[in-house]
Protein backbone atom coordinates (compact mmCIF):
# COMPACT_ATOMS: atom_id res chain seq x y z
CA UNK A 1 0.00 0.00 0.00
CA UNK A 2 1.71 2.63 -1.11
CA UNK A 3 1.84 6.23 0.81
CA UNK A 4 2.61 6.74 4.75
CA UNK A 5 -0.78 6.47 7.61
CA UNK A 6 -1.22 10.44 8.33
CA UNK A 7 -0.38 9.93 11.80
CA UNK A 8 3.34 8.41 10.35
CA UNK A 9 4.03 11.81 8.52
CA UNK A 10 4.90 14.94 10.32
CA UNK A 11 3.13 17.61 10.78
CA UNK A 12 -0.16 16.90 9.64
CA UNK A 13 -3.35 18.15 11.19
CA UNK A 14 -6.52 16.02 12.99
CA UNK A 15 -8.02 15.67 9.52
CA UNK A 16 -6.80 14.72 6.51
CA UNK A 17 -5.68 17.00 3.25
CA UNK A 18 -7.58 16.66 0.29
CA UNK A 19 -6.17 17.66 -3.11
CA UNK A 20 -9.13 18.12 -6.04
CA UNK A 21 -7.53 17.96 -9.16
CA UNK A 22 -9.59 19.16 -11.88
CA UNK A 23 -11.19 21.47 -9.92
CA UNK A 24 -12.41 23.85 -12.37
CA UNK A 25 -14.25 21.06 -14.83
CA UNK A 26 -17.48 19.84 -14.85
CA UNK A 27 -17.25 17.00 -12.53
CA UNK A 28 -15.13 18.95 -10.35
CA UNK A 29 -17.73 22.08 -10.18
CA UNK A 30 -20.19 19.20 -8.95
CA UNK A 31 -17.45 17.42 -6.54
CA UNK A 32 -17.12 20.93 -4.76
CA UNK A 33 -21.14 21.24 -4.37
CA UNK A 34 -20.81 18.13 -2.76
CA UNK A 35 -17.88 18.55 -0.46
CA UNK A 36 -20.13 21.41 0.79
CA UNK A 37 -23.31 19.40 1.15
CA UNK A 38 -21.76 15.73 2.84
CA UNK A 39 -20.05 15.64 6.32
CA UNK A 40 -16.97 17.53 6.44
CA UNK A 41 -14.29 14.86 7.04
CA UNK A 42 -11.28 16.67 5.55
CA UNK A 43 -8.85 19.57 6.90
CA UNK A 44 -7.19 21.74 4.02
CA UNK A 45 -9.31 20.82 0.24
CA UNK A 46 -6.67 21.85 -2.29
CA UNK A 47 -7.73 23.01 -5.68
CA UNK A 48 -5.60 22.09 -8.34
CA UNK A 49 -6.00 22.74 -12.44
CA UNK A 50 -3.77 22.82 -15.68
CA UNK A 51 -1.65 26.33 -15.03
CA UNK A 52 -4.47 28.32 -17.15
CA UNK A 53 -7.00 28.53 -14.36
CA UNK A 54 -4.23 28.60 -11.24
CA UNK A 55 -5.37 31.47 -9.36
CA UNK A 56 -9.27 30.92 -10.21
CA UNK A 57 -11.25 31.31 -6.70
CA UNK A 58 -13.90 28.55 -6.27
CA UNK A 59 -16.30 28.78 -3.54
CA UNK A 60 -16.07 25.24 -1.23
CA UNK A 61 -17.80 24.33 2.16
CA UNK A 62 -18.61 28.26 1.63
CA UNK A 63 -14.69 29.65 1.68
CA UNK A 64 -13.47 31.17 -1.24
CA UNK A 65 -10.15 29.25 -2.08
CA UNK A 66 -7.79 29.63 -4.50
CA UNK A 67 -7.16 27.18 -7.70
CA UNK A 68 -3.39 26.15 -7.79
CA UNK A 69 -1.57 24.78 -10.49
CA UNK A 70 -1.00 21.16 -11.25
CA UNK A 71 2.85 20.61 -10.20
CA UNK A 72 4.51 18.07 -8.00
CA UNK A 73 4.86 20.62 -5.17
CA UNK A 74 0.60 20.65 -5.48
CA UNK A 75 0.73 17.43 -3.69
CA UNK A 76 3.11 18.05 -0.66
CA UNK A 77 1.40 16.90 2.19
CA UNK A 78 -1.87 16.07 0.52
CA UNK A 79 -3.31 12.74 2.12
CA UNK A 80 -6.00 11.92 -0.11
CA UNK A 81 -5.90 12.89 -4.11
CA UNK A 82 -9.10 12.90 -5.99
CA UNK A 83 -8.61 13.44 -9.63
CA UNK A 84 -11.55 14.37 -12.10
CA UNK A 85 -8.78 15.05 -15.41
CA UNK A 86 -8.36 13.35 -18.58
CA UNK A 87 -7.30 9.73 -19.38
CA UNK A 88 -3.39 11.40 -20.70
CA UNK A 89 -3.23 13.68 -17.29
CA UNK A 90 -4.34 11.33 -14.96
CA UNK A 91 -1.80 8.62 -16.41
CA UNK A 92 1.16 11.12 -15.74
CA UNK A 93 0.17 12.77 -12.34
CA UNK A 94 -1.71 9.84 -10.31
CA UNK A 95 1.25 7.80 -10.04
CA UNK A 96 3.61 10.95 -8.67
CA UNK A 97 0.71 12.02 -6.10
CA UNK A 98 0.91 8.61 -5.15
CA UNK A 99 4.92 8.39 -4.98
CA UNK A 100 4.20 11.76 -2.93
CA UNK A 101 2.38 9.88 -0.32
CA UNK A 102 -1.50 10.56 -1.04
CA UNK A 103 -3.90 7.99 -1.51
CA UNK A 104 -5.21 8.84 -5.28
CA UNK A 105 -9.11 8.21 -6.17
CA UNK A 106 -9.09 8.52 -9.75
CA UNK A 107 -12.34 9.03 -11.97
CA UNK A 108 -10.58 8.62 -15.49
CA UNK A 109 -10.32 5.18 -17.35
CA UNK A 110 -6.81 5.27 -16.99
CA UNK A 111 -6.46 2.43 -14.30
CA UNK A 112 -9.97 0.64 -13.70
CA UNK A 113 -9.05 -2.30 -15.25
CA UNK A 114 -5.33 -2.23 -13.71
CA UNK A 115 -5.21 -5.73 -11.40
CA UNK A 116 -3.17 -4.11 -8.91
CA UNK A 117 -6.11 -1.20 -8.65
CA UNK A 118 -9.44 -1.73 -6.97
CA UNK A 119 -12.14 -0.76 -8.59
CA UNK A 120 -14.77 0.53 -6.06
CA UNK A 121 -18.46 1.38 -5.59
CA UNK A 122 -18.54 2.05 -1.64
CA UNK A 123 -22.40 0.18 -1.38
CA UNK A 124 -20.77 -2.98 -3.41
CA UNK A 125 -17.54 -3.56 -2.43
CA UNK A 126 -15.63 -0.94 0.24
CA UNK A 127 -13.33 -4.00 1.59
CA UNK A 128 -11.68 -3.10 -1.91
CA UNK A 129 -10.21 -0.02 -1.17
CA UNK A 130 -7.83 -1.46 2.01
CA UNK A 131 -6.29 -3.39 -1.39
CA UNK A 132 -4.36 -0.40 -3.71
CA UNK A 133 -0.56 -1.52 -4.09
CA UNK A 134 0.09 1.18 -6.56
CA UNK A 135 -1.85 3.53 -3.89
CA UNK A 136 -4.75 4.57 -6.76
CA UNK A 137 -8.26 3.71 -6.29
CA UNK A 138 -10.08 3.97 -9.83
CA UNK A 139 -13.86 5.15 -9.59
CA UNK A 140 -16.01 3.10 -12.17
CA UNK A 141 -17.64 4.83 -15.61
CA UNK A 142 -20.67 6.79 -15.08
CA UNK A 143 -22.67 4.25 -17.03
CA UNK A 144 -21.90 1.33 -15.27
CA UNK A 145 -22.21 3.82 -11.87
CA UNK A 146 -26.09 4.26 -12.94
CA UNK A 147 -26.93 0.56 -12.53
CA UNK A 148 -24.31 -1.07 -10.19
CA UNK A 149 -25.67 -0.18 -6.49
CA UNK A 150 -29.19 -1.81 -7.46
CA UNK A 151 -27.34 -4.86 -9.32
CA UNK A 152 -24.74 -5.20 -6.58
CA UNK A 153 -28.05 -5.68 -4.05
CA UNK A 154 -30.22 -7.96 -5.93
CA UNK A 155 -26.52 -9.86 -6.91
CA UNK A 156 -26.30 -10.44 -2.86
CA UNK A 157 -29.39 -12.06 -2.80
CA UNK A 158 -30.12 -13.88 -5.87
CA UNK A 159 -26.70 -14.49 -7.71
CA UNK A 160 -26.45 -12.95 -11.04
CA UNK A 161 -25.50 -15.04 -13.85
CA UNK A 162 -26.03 -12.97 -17.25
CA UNK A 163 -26.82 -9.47 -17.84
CA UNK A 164 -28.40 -7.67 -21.28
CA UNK A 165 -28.19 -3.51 -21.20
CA UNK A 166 -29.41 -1.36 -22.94
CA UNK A 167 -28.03 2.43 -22.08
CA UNK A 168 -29.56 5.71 -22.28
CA UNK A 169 -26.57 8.37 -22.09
CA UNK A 170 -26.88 12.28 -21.50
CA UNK A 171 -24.83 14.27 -23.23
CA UNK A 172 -23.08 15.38 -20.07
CA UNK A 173 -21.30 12.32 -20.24
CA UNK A 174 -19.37 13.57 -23.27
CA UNK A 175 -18.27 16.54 -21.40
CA UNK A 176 -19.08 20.45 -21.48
CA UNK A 177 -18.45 20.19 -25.24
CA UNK A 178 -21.51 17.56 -25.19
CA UNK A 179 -24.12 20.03 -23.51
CA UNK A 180 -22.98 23.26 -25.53
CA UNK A 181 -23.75 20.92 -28.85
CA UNK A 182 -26.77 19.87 -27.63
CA UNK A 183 -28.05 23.53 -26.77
CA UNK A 184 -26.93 24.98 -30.12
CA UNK A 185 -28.86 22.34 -32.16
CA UNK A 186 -32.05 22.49 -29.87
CA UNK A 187 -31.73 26.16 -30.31
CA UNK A 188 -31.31 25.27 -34.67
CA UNK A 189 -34.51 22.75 -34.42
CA UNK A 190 -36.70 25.00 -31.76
CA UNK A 191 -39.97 25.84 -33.06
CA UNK A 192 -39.74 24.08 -37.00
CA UNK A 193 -41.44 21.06 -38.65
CA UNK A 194 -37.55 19.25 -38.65
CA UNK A 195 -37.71 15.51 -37.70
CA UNK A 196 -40.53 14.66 -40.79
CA UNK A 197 -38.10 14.35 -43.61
CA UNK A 198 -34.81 11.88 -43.83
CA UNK A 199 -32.22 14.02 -43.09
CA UNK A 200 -33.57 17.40 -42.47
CA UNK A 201 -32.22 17.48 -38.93
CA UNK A 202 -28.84 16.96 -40.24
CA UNK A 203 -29.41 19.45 -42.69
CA UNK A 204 -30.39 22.23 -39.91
CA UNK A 205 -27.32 21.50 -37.77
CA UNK A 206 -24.86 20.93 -40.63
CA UNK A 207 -21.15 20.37 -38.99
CA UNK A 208 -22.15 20.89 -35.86
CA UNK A 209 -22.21 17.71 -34.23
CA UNK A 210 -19.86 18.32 -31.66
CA UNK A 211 -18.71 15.33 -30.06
CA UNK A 212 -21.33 13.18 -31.37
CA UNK A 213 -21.41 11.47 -35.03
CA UNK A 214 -24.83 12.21 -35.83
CA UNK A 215 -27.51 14.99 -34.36
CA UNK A 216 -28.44 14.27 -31.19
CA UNK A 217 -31.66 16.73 -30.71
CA UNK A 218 -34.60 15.10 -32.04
CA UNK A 219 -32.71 11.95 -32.54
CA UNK A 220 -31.01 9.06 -30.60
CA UNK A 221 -27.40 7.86 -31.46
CA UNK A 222 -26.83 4.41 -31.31
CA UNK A 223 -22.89 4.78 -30.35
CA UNK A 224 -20.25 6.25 -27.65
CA UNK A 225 -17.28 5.92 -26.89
CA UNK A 226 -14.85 4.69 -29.67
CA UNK A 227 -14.48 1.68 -31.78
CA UNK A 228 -13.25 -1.52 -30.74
CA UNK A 229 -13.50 -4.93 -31.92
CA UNK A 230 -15.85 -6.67 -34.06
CA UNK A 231 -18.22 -3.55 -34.01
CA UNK A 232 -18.58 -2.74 -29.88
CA UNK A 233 -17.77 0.58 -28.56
CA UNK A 234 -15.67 1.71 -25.77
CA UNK A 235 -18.60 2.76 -23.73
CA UNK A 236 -20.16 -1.00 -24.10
CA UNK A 237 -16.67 -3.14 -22.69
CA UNK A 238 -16.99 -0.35 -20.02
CA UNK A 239 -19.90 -1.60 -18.64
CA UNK A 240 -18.93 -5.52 -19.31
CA UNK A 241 -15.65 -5.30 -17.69
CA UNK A 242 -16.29 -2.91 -15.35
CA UNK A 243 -19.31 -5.03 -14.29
CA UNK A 244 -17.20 -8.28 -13.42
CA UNK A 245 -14.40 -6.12 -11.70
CA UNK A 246 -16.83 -5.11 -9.57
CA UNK A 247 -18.75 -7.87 -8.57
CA UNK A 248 -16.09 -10.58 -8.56
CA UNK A 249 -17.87 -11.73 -11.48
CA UNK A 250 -14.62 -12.19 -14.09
CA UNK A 251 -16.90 -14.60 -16.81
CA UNK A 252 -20.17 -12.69 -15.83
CA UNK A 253 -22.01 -13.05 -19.74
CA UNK A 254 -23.01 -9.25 -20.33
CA UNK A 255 -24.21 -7.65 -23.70
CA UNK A 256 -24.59 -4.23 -24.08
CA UNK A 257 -25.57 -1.33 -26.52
CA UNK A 258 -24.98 2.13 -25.64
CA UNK A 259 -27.22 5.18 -26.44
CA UNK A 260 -26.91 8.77 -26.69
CA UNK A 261 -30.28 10.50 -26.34
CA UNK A 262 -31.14 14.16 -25.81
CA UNK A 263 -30.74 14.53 -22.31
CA UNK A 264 -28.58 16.94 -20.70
CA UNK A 265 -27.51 15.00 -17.41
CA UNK A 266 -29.30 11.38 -16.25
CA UNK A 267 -28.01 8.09 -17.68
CA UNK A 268 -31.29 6.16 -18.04
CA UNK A 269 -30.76 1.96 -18.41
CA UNK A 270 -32.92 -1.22 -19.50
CA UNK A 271 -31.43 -4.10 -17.50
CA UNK A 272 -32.34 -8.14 -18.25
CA UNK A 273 -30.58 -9.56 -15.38
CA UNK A 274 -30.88 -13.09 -15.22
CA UNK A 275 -30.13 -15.12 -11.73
CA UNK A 276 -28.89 -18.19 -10.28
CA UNK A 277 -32.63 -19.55 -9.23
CA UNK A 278 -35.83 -18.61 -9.42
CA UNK A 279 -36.86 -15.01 -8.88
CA UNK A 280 -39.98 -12.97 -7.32
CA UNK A 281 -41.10 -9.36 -7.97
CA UNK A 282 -41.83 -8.88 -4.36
CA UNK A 283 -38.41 -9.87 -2.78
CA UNK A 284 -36.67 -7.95 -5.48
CA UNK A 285 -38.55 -4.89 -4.58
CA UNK A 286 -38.20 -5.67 -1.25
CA UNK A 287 -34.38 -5.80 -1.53
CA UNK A 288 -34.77 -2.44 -3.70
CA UNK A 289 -36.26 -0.49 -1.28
CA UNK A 290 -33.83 -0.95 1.50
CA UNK A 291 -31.03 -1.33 -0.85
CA UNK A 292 -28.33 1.78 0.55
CA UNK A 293 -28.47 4.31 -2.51
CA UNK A 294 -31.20 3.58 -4.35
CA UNK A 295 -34.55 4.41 -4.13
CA UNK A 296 -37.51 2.32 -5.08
CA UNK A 297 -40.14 4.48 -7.66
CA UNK A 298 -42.43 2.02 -9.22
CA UNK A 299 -45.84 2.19 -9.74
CA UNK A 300 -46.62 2.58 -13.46
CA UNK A 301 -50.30 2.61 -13.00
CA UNK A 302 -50.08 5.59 -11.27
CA UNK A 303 -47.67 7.05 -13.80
CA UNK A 304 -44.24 6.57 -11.15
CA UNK A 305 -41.05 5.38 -12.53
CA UNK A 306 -37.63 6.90 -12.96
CA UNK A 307 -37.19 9.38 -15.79
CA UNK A 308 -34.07 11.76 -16.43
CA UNK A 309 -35.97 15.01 -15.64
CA UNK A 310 -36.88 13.74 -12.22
CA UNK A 311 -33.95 12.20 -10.92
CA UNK A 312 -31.43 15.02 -12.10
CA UNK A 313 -29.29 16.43 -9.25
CA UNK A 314 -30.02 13.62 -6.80
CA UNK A 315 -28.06 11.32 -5.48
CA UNK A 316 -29.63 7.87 -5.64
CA UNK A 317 -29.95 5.29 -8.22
CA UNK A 318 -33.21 5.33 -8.87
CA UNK A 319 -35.10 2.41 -10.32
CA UNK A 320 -38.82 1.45 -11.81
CA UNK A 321 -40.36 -1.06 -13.75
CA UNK A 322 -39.72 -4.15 -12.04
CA UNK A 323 -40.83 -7.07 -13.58
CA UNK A 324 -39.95 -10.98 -14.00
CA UNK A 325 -38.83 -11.79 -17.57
CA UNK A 326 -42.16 -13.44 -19.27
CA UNK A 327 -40.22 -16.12 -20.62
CA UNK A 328 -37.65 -17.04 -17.54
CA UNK A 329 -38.60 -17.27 -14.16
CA UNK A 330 -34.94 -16.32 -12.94
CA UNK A 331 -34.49 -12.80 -14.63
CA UNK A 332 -36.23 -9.62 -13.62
CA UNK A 333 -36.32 -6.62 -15.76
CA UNK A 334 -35.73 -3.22 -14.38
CA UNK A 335 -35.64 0.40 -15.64
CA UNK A 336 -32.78 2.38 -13.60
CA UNK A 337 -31.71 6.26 -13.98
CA UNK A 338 -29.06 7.77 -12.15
CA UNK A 339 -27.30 11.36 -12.29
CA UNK A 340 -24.09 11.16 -14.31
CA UNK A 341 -22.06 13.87 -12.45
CA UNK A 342 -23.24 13.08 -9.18
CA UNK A 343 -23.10 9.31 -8.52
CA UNK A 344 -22.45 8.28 -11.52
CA UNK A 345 -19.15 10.44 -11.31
CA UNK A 346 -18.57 13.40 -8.31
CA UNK A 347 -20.45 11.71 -5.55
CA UNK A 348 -18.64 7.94 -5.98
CA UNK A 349 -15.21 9.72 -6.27
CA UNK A 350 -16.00 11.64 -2.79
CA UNK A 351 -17.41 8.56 -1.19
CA UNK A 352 -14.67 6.41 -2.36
CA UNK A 353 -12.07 9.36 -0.44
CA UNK A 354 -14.09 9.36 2.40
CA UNK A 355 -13.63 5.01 3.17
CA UNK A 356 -9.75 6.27 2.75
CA UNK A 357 -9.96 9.26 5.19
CA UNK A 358 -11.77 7.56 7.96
CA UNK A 359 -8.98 4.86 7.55
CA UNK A 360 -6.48 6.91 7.70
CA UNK A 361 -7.85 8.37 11.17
C-alpha cells in the first residue's frame, strides 16, 4: 500500500488533506457542491487545475479558495488525491501524487481495469479499497455507476448469472463540449417542422455535431465511446468489464448497446438480469427499497417510474419497472436512472475518499 498512515508523517493536522484535481471542470464544479453538502471529514481541500486557471477562486464548504496549479509541489502533504482530469493527465500525475504519499481516487479510465487497482463502488464492495498496491483507487464509468448499487443488491441475494443492457446516455457524459452541442442544435430545431423528412435534422445543424457522429436533438445515437473490436464501442466493454471487476464476477455473460439520447444530465438503463434460481417481484422490490443508494419508484399505473428530468441532481440510483422476464422465471427486468455527475461520477469519487480518510484516522 503505497503512501505513509497520516499519523506516520509529520506535521499533519486532525483531519486529513484533500487535493481536487480538476477542480475547475465539470465533474469537479459538482465534486465541490458536494464537499459542501456531505459531512466535512477533511482539513485543508486543495484546488488544483492545468496552469491556465491557477489562481481561479472557487467557492467550497462556503470559503473562497484559491485554484493552484498542477505541479509536483501541489501534492506536498496532501493525504487523499481525488482526480476528475483526462485519461493522458491522470496517467502522468496519479502515479507521482501517489509516490508523494497521497492515496489517489481517480475518476478517469486510466487504471480501472489495472489488477493491482481496486475498482470501487462504496455500497458494493468498500473492503476493496484497504487493497491499492500502486496507492490509486479507480472510480467506475458513469454508465456502469447508474446501474451497479441496485445490481450489486439484488446480486447479494439472488446471484447474477447474465446481464443484457441497454443504455440511455446524457450528453453530459461527453463533457461540457456535449451540452454546448446539444443547446446549439435544440436552439437550430426550436420551433420548426424538422424531424418529418430523412435528413432534415442533419441538414439544420450541418457540422455541428460536436462530439457526437450524428444529431443528437430530435434523434437518438446508437454509439459512444470509440471503436473496438468486431463492431462494440468503448462505452459497451466499459460496462462488461467494469461489471465483473466489480462484482467478482470475471466470466459474468453481459451484452450491451450504448445510447446517446437528448438529455442533458441522467443516464437512463434497461437491465435483463438473469439469476442463479428462481426469482420474485416482491423480494426484489423488497431488496430495492432498503437497498443503501437507491430508491424504489415504481408504480406505473399511477404514472411513477424513474425518468431523467426527475432524478437530475439527486443522489440515488433510482429504479422502476420491475418485472420478471415473461419467458424465464430467474431474470427480472428493471428500468434504472441515475445522475451522471453526481453518482455516476462526483459523488462515488467523494465517497470512495471518504472510506480512505476515515482509515487513515
Amino acid at each position: 500500500m503505497a503512501g505513509l498512515r497520516r499519523a506516520d508523517r509529520p506535521g499533519r493536522s486532525e483531519r486529513p488533506t484533500l487535493a481536487v484535481v480538476g477542480a475547475t471542470g465539470a465533474v469537479g464544479t459538482v465534486m465541490l457542491q458536494i464537499l459542501s453538502q456531505r459531512a466535512d471529514v477533511w482539513g485543508e481541500i486543495r484546488l488544483v487545475a492545468s496552469p491556465r486557471s491557477a489562481g481561479r477562486k472557487l467557492a467550497v464548504r462556503g470559503e473562497e479558495t484559491e485554484v493552484v496549479a498542477l505541479t509536483e509541489e501541489a501534492f506536498d502533504g496532501v493525504d487523499v488525491a481525488m482526480f476528475d482530469v483526462p485519461d493522458e493527465v491522470a496517467e502522468r500525475w496519479a502515479p507521482l501524487a501517489a509516490a508523494k504519499g497521497a492515496v489517489v481516487v481517480d475518476n478517469s479510465g486510466t487504471f480501472r481495469m489495472d489488477p493491482d487497482v481496486p475498482l470501487v463502488v462504496p455500497e458494493v464492495n468498500p473492503h476493496a479499497v484497504r487493497m491499492r498496491p500502486r496507492g490509486i483507487i479507480a472510480n467506475p464509468s458513469c454508465t456502469t455507476l447508474s446501474m451497479i448499487v441496485a445490481l450489486g443488491a439484488l446480486h447479494a441475494e439472488f446471484g447474477l448469472r447474465g446481464l443484457v443492457v441497454s443504455s440511455y446516455q446524457a450528453v453530459s457524459g461527453a463533457g461540457r463540449a456535449g451540452v454546448a452541442t446539444l443547446r446549439q442544435q435544440l436552439s437550430l430545431v426550436a420551433g420548426t417542422e424538422l424531424g418529418t423528412s430523412p435528413g432534415d435534422v442533419r441538414r439544420a445543424v450541418g457540422d455541428s455535431t460536436g462530439p457526437f457522429p450524428e444529431p443528437v436533438a430530435l434523434n437518438v445515437v446508437p454509439w459512444a465511446g470509440s471503436p473496438r473490436e468486431d463492431g462494440w464501442s468503448s462505452e459497451e466493454m466499459k460496462v462488461r468489464d467494469e461489471s465483473r471487476k466489480i462484482l467478482s464476477l470475471p466470466t459474468l455473460p453481459v451484452a450491451v448497446t450504448c445510447v446517446r439520447v437528448p438529455v442533458i444530465t441522467t443516464h437512463s438503463l434497461t437491465v435483463h438480469a438473469r439469476f442463479e434460481g428462481e426469482v420474485t417481484v416482491d423480494k426484489a422490490r423488497e431488496i430495492l427499497a432498503t437497498a443503501p443508494g437507491v430508491v424504489l419508484f415504481d408504480n406505473p399505473a399511477a404514472g411513477e417510474f424513474p425518468t431523467p428530468a426527475d432524478v437530475v441532481g439527486t443522489d440515488p440510483t433510482w429504479v422502476g419497472r420491475v418485472r420478471r422476464a415473461l419467458d424465464d422465471p430467474t431474470a427480472l427486468e428493471l428500468f434504472v436512472c441515475g445522475d451522471n455527475l453526481r453518482k455516476g461520477s462526483a459523488l462515488n469519487t467523494a465517497q470512495i475518499a471518504e472510506l480512505v480518510a476515515a482509515e487513515l484516522s
